[in-house]
N, C-alpha and C. Protein backbone atom coordinates (compact mmCIF):
# COMPACT_ATOMS: atom_id res chain seq x y z
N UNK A 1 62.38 125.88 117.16
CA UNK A 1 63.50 125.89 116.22
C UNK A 1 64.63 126.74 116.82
N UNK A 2 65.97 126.32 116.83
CA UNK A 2 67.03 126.98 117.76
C UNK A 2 67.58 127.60 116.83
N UNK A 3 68.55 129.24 117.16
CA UNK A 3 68.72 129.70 115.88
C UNK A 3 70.16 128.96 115.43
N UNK A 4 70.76 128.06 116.04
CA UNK A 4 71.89 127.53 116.05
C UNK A 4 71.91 126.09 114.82
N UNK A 5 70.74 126.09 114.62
CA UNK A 5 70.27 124.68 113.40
C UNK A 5 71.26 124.16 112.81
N UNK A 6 72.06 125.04 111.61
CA UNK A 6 72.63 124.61 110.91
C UNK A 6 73.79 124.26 111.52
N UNK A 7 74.31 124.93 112.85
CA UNK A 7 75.47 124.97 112.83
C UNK A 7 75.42 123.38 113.49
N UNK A 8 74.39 122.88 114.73
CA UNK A 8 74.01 121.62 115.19
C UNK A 8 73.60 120.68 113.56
N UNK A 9 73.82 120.68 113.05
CA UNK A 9 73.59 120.03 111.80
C UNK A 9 75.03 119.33 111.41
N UNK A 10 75.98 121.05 111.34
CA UNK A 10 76.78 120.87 110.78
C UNK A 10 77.84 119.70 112.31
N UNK A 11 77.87 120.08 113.03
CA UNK A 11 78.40 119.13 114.06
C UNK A 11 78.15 117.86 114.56
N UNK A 12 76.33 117.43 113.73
CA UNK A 12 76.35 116.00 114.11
C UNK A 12 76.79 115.52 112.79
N UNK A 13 77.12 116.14 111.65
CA UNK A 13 77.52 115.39 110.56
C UNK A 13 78.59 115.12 110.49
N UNK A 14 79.46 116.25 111.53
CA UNK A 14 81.24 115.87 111.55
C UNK A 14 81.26 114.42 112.73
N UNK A 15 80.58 114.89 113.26
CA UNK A 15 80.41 113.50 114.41
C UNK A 15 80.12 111.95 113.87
N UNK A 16 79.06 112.20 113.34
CA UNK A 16 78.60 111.03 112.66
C UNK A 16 79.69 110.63 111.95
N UNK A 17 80.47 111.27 110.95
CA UNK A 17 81.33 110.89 110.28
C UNK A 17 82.87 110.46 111.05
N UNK A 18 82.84 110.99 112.23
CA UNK A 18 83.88 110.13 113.00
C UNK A 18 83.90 108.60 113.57
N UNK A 19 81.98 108.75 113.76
CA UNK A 19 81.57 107.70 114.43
C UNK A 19 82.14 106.49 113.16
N UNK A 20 81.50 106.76 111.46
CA UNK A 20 81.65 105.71 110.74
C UNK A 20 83.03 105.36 110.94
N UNK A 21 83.95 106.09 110.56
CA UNK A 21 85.71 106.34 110.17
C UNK A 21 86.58 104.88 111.45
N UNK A 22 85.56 105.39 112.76
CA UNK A 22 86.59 104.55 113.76
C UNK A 22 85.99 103.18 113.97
N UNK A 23 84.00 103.05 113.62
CA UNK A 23 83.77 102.01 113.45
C UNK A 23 84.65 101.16 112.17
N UNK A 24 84.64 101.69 111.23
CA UNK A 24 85.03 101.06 109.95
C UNK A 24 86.58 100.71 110.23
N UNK A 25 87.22 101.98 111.11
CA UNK A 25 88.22 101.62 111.07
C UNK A 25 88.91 100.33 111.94
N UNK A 26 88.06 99.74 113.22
CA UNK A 26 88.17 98.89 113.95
C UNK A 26 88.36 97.77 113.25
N UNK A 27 87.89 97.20 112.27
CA UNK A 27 87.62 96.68 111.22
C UNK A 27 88.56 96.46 110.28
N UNK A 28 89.59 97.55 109.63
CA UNK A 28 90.53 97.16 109.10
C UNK A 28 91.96 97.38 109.48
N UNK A 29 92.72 96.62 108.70
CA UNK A 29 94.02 96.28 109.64
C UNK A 29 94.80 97.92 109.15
N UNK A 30 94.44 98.44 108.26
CA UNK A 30 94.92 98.93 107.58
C UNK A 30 95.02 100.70 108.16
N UNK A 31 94.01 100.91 108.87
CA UNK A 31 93.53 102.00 110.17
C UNK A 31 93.31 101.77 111.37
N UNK A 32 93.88 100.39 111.38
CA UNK A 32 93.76 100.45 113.35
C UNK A 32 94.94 101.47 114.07
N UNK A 33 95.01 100.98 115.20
CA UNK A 33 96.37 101.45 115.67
C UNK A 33 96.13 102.55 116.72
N UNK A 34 96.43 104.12 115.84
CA UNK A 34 96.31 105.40 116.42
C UNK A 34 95.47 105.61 117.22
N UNK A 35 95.54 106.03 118.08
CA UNK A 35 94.31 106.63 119.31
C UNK A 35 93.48 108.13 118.78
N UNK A 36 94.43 108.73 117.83
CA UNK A 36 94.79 109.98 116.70
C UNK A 36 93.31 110.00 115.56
N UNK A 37 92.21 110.23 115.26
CA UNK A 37 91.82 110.07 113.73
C UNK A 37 92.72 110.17 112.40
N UNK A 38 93.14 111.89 112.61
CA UNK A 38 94.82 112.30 111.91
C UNK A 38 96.01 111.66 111.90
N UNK A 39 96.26 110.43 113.01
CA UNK A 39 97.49 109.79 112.81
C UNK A 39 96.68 108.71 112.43
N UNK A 40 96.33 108.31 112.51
CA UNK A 40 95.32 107.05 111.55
C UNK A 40 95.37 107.22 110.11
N UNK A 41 95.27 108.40 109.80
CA UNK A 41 95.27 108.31 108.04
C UNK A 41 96.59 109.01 107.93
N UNK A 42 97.23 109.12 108.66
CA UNK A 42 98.80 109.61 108.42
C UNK A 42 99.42 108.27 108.03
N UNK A 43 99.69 107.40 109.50
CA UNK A 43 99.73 105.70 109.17
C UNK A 43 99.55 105.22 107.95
N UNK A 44 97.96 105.26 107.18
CA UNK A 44 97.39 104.67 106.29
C UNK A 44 98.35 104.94 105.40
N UNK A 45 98.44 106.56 104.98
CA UNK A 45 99.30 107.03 104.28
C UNK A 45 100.51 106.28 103.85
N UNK A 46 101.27 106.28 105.41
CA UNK A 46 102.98 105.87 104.98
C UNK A 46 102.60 104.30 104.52
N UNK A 47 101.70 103.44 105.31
CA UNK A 47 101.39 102.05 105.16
C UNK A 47 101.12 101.93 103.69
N UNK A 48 100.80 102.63 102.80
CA UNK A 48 100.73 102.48 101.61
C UNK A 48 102.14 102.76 100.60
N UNK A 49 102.76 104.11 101.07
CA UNK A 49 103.93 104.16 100.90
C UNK A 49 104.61 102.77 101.02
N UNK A 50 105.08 102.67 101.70
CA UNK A 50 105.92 102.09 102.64
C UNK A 50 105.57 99.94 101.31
N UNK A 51 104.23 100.31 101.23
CA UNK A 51 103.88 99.26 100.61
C UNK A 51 104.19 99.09 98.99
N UNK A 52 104.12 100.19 98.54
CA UNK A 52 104.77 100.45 97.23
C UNK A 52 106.02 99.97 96.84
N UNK A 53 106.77 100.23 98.18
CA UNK A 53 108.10 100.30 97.96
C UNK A 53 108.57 98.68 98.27
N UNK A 54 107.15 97.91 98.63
CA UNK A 54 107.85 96.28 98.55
C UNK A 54 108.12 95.71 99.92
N UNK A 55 107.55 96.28 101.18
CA UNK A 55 108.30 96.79 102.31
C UNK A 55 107.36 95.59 103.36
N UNK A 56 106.15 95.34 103.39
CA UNK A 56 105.71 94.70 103.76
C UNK A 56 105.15 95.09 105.41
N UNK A 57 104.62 96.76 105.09
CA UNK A 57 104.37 97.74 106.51
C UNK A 57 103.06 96.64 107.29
N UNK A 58 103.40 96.62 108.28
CA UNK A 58 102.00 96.45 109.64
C UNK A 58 102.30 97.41 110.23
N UNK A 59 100.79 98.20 110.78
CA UNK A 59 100.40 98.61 111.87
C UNK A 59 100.60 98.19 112.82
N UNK A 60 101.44 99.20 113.74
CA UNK A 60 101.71 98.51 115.28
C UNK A 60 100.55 98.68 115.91
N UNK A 61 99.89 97.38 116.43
CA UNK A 61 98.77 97.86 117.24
C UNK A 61 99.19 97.65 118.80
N UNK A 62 100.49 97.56 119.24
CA UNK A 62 100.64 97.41 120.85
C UNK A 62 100.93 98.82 121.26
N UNK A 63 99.85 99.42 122.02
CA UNK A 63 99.59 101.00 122.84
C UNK A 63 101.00 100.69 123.90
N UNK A 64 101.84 99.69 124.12
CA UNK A 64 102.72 99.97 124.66
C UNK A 64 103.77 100.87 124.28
N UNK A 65 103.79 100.18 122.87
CA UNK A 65 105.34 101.20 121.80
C UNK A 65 105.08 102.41 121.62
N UNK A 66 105.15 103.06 122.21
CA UNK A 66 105.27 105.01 121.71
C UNK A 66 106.05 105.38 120.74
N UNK A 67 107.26 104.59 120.28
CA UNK A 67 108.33 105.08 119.30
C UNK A 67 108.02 104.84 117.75
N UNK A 68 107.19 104.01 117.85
CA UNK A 68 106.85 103.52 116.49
C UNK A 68 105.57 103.19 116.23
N UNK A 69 105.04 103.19 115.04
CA UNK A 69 103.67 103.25 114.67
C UNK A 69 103.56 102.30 113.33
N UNK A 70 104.67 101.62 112.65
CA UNK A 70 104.27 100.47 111.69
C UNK A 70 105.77 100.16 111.37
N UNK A 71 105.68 98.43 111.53
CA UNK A 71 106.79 97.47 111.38
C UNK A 71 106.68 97.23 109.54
N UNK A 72 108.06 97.45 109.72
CA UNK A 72 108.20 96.41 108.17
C UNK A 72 109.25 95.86 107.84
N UNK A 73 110.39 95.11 107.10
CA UNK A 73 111.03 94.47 106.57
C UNK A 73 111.74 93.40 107.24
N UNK A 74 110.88 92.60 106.53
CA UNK A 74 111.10 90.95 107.25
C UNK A 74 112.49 90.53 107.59
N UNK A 75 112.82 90.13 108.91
CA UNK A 75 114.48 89.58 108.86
C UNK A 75 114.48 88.46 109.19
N UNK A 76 114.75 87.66 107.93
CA UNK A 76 114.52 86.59 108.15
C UNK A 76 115.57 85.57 109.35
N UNK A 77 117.03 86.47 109.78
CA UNK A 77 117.31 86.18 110.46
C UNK A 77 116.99 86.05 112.03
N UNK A 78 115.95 86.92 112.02
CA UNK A 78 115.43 87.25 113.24
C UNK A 78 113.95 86.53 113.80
N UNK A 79 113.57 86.48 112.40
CA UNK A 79 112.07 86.29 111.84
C UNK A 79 111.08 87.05 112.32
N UNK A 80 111.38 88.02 112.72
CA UNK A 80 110.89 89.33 112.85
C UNK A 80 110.34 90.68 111.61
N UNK A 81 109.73 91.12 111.54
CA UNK A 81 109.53 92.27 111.24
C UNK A 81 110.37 93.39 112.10
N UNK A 82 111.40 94.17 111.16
CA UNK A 82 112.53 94.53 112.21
C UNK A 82 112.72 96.13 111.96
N UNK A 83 111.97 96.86 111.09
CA UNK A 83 111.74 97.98 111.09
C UNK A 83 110.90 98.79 111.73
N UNK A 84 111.05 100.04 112.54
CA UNK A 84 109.97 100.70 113.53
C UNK A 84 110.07 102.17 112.63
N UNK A 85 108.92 102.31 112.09
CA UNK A 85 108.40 103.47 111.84
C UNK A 85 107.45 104.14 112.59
N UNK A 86 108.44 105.47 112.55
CA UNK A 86 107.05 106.81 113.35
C UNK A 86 106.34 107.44 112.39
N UNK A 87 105.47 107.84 112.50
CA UNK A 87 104.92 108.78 111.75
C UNK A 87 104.10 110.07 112.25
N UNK A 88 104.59 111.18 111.83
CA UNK A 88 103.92 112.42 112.42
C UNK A 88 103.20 113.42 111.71
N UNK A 89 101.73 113.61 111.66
CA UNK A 89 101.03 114.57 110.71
C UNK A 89 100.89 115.67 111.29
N UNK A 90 101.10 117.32 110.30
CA UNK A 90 100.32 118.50 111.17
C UNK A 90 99.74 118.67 110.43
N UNK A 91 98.64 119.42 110.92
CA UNK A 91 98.06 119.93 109.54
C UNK A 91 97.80 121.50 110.09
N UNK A 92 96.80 122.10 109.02
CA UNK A 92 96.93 123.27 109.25
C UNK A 92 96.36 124.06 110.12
N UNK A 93 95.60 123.31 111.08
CA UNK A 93 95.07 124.11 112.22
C UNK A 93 95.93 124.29 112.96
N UNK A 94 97.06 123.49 113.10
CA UNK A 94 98.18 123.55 113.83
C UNK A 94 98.99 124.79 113.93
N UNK A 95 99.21 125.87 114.46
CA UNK A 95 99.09 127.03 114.65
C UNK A 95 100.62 127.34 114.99
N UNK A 96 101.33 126.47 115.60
CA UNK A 96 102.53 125.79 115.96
C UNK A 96 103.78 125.27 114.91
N UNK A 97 103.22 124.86 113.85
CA UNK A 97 103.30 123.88 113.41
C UNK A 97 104.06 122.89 113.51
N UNK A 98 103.66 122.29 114.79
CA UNK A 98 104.71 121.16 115.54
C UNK A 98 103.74 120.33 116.03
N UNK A 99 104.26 119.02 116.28
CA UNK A 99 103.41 117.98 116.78
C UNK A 99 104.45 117.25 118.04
N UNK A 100 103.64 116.38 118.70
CA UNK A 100 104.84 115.70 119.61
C UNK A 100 106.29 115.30 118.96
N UNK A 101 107.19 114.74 119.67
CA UNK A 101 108.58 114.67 119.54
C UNK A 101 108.77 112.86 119.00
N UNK A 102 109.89 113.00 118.15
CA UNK A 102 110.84 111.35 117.84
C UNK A 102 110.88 110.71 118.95
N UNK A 103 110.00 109.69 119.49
CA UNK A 103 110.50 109.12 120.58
C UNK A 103 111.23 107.51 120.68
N UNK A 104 111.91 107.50 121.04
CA UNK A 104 112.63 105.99 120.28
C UNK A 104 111.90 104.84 120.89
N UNK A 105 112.04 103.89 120.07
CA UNK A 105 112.89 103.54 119.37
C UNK A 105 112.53 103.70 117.67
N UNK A 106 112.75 104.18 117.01
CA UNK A 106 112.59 104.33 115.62
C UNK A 106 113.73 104.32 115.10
N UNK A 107 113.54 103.52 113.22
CA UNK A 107 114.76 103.79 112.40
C UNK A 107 114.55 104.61 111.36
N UNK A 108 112.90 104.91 111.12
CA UNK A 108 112.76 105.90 109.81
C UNK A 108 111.59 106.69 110.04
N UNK A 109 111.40 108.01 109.95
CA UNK A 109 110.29 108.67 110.63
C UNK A 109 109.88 109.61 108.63
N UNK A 110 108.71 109.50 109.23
CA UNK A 110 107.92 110.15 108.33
C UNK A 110 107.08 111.24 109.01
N UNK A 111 107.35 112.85 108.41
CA UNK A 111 106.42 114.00 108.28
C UNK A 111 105.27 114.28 107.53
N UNK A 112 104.02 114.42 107.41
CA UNK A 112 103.62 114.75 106.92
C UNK A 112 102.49 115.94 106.91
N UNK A 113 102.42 116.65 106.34
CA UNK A 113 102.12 118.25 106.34
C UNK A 113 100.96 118.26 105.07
N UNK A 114 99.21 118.47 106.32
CA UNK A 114 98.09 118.33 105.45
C UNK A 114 97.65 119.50 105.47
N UNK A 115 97.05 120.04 104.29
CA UNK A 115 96.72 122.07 103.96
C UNK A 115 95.36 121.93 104.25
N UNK A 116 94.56 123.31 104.26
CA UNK A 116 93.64 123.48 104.72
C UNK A 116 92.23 122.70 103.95
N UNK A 117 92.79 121.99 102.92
CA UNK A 117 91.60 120.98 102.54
C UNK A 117 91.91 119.73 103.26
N UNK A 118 93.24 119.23 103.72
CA UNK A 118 93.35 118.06 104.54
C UNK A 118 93.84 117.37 103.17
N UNK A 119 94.45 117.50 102.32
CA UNK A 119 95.02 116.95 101.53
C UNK A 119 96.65 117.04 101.63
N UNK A 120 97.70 116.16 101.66
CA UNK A 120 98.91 116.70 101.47
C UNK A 120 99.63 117.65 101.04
N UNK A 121 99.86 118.40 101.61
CA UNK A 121 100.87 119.39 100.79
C UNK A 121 102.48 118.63 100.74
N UNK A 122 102.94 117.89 101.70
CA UNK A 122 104.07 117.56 101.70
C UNK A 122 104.35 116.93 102.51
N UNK A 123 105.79 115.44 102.22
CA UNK A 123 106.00 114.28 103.00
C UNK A 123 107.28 114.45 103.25
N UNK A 124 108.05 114.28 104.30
CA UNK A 124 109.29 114.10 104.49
C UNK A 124 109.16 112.55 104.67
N UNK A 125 110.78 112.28 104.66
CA UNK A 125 111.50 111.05 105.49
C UNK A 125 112.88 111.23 105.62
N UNK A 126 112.94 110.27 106.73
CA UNK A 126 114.64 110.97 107.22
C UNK A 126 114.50 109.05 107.79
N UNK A 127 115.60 108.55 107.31
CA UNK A 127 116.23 107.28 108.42
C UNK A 127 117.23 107.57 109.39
N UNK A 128 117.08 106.34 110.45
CA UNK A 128 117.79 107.02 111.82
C UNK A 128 119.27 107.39 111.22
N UNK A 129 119.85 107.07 110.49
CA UNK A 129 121.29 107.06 110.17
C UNK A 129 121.56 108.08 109.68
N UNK A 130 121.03 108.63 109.12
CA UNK A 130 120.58 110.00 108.30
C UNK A 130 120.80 111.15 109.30
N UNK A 131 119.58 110.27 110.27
CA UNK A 131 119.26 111.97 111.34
C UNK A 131 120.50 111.57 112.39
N UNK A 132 121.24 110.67 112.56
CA UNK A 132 122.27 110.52 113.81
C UNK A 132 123.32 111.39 112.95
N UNK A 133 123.50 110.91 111.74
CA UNK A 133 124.94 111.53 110.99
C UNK A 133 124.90 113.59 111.11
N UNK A 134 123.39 114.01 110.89
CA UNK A 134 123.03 115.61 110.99
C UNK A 134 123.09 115.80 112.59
N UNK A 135 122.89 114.82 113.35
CA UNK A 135 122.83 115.63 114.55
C UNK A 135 124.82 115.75 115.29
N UNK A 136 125.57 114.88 114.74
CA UNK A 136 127.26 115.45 115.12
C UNK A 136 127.40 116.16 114.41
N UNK A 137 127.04 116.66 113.05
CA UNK A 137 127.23 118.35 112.68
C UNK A 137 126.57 119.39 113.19
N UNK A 138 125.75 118.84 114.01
CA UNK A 138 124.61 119.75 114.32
C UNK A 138 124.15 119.39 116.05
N UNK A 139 125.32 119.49 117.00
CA UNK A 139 125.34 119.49 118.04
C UNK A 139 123.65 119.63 118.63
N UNK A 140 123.56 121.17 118.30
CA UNK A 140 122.25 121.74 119.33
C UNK A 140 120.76 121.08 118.96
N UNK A 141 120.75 119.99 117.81
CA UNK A 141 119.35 119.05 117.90
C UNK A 141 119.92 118.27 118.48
N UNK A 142 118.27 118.06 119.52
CA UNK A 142 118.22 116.76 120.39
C UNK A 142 117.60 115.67 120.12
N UNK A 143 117.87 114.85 121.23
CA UNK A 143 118.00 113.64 120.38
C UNK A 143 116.53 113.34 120.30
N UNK A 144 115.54 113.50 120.75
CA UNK A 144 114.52 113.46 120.34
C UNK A 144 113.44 114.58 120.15
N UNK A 145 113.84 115.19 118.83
CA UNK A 145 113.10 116.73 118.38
C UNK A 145 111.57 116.81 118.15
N UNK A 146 111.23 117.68 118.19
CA UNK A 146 109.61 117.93 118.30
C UNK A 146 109.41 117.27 116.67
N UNK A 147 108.13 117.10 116.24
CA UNK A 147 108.27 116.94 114.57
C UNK A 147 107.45 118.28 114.15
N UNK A 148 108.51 119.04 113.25
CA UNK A 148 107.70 120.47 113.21
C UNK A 148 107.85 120.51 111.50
N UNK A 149 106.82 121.74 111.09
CA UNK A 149 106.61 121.70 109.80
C UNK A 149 107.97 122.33 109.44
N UNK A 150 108.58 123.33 109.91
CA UNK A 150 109.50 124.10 109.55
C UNK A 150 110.82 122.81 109.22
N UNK A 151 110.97 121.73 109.77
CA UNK A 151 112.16 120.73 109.11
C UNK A 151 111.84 120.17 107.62
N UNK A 152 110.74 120.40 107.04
CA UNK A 152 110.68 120.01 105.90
C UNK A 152 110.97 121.55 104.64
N UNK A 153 111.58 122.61 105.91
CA UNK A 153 111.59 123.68 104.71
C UNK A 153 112.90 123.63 104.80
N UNK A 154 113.61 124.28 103.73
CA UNK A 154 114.97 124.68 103.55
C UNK A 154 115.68 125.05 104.56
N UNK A 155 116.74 124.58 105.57
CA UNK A 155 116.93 124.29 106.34
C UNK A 155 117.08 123.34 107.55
N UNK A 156 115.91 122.75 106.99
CA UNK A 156 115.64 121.70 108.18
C UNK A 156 116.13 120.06 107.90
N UNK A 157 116.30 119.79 108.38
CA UNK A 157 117.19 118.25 108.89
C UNK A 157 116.62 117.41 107.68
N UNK A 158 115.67 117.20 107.88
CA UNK A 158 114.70 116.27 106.40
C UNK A 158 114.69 116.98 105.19
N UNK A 159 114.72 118.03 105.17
CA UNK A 159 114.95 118.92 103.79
C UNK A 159 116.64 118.66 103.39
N UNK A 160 117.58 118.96 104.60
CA UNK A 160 118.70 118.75 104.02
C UNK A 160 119.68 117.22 103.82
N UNK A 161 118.53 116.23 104.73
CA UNK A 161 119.50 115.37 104.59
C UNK A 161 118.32 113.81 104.51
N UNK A 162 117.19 114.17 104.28
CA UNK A 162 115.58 112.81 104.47
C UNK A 162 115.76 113.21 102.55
N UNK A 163 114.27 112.99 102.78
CA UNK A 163 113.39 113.10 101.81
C UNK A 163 112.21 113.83 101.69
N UNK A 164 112.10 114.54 100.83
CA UNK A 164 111.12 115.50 100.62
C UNK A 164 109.97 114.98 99.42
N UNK A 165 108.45 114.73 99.25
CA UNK A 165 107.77 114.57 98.33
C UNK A 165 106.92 115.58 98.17
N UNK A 166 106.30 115.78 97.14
CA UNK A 166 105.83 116.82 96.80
C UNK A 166 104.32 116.47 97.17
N UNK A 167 103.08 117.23 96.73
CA UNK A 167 101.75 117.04 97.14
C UNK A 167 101.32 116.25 95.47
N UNK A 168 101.86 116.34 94.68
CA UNK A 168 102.11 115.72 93.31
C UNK A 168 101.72 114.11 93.79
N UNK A 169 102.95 113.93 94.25
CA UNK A 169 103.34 112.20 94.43
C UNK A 169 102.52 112.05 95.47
N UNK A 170 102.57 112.75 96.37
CA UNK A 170 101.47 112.18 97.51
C UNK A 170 100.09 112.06 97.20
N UNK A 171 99.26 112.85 96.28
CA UNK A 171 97.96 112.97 95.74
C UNK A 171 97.23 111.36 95.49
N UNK A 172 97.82 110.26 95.48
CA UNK A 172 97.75 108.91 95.18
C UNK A 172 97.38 108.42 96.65
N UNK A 173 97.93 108.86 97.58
CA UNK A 173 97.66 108.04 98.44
C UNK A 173 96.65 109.26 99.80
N UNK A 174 96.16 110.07 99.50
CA UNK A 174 95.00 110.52 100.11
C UNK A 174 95.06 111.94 99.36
């Protein structure tokens, strides 16, 4: 008996439970995508959002696009799906609290900021037009900024000029 038991207990159960999450998730359209577990249910997240709102989100599943992570609103002139959404989760192990950077091509990026139960505390959104119009008042952001927790606080680009949701409204969708 190793004196380490529980703790090997406790690590094949987090394991095991990754194993189900990415089998299951192979499986639906709805969690494919991310290479991420955390951007996988970040995705899910906005994909539900995003679905509420009438929007008609897919998961990008081509590992080519780095800029975007789920298409939505049909043009029918195009006949395309012509919207590129990013989406970026930290959560609270994140010590930083920053995750990789906006990389284009995107028109509407979503933050989202999970607390130490892994439940939402809080969602931004900012559309590209939004964040192009803050960045000529605001020279010194670049054009493609880290996604950090601190823009969803008072001050920050999505606080002053996106959208902010509370852990209220988000509680529905994880």
């Amino acid at each position: 008996m190793s004196k380490y038991t529980k703790e090997i207990e406790i690590c094949n159960k987090y394991l095991s439970g990754r194993k189900d999450f990415l089998d299951f998730a192979e499986k639906s359209a709805a969690l494919r995508g991310n290479d991420n577990i955390i951007g996988r249910i970040g995705e899910f997240v906005v994909l539900q959002f995003l679905d509420d709102e009438g929007r008609e989100p897919e998961i990008n599943l081509s590992k080519n696009e780095k800029g975007y992570d789920i298409l939505c609103d049909y043009d029918s002139i195009k006949g395309v799906k012509d919207t590129k959404v990013s989406v970026k989760v930290i959560t609270s192990e994140n010590k930083l609290g920053r995750t990789t950077r906006l990389k284009e091509p995107w028109h509407e990026a979503f933050i989202i900021i999970l607390n130490k139960n892994y439940k939402i505390e809080k969602m931004g959104r900012i559309r590209r037009s939004e964040f192009d119009f803050f960045r000529l008042t605001n020279p010194t952001i670049p054009k493609e900024p880290f996604a950090e927790r601190k823009l969803l606080e008072k001050g920050g680009f999505l606080y002053k000029c996106g959208e902010i949701y509370d852990k209220e409204f988000c509680s529905k969708y994880l």
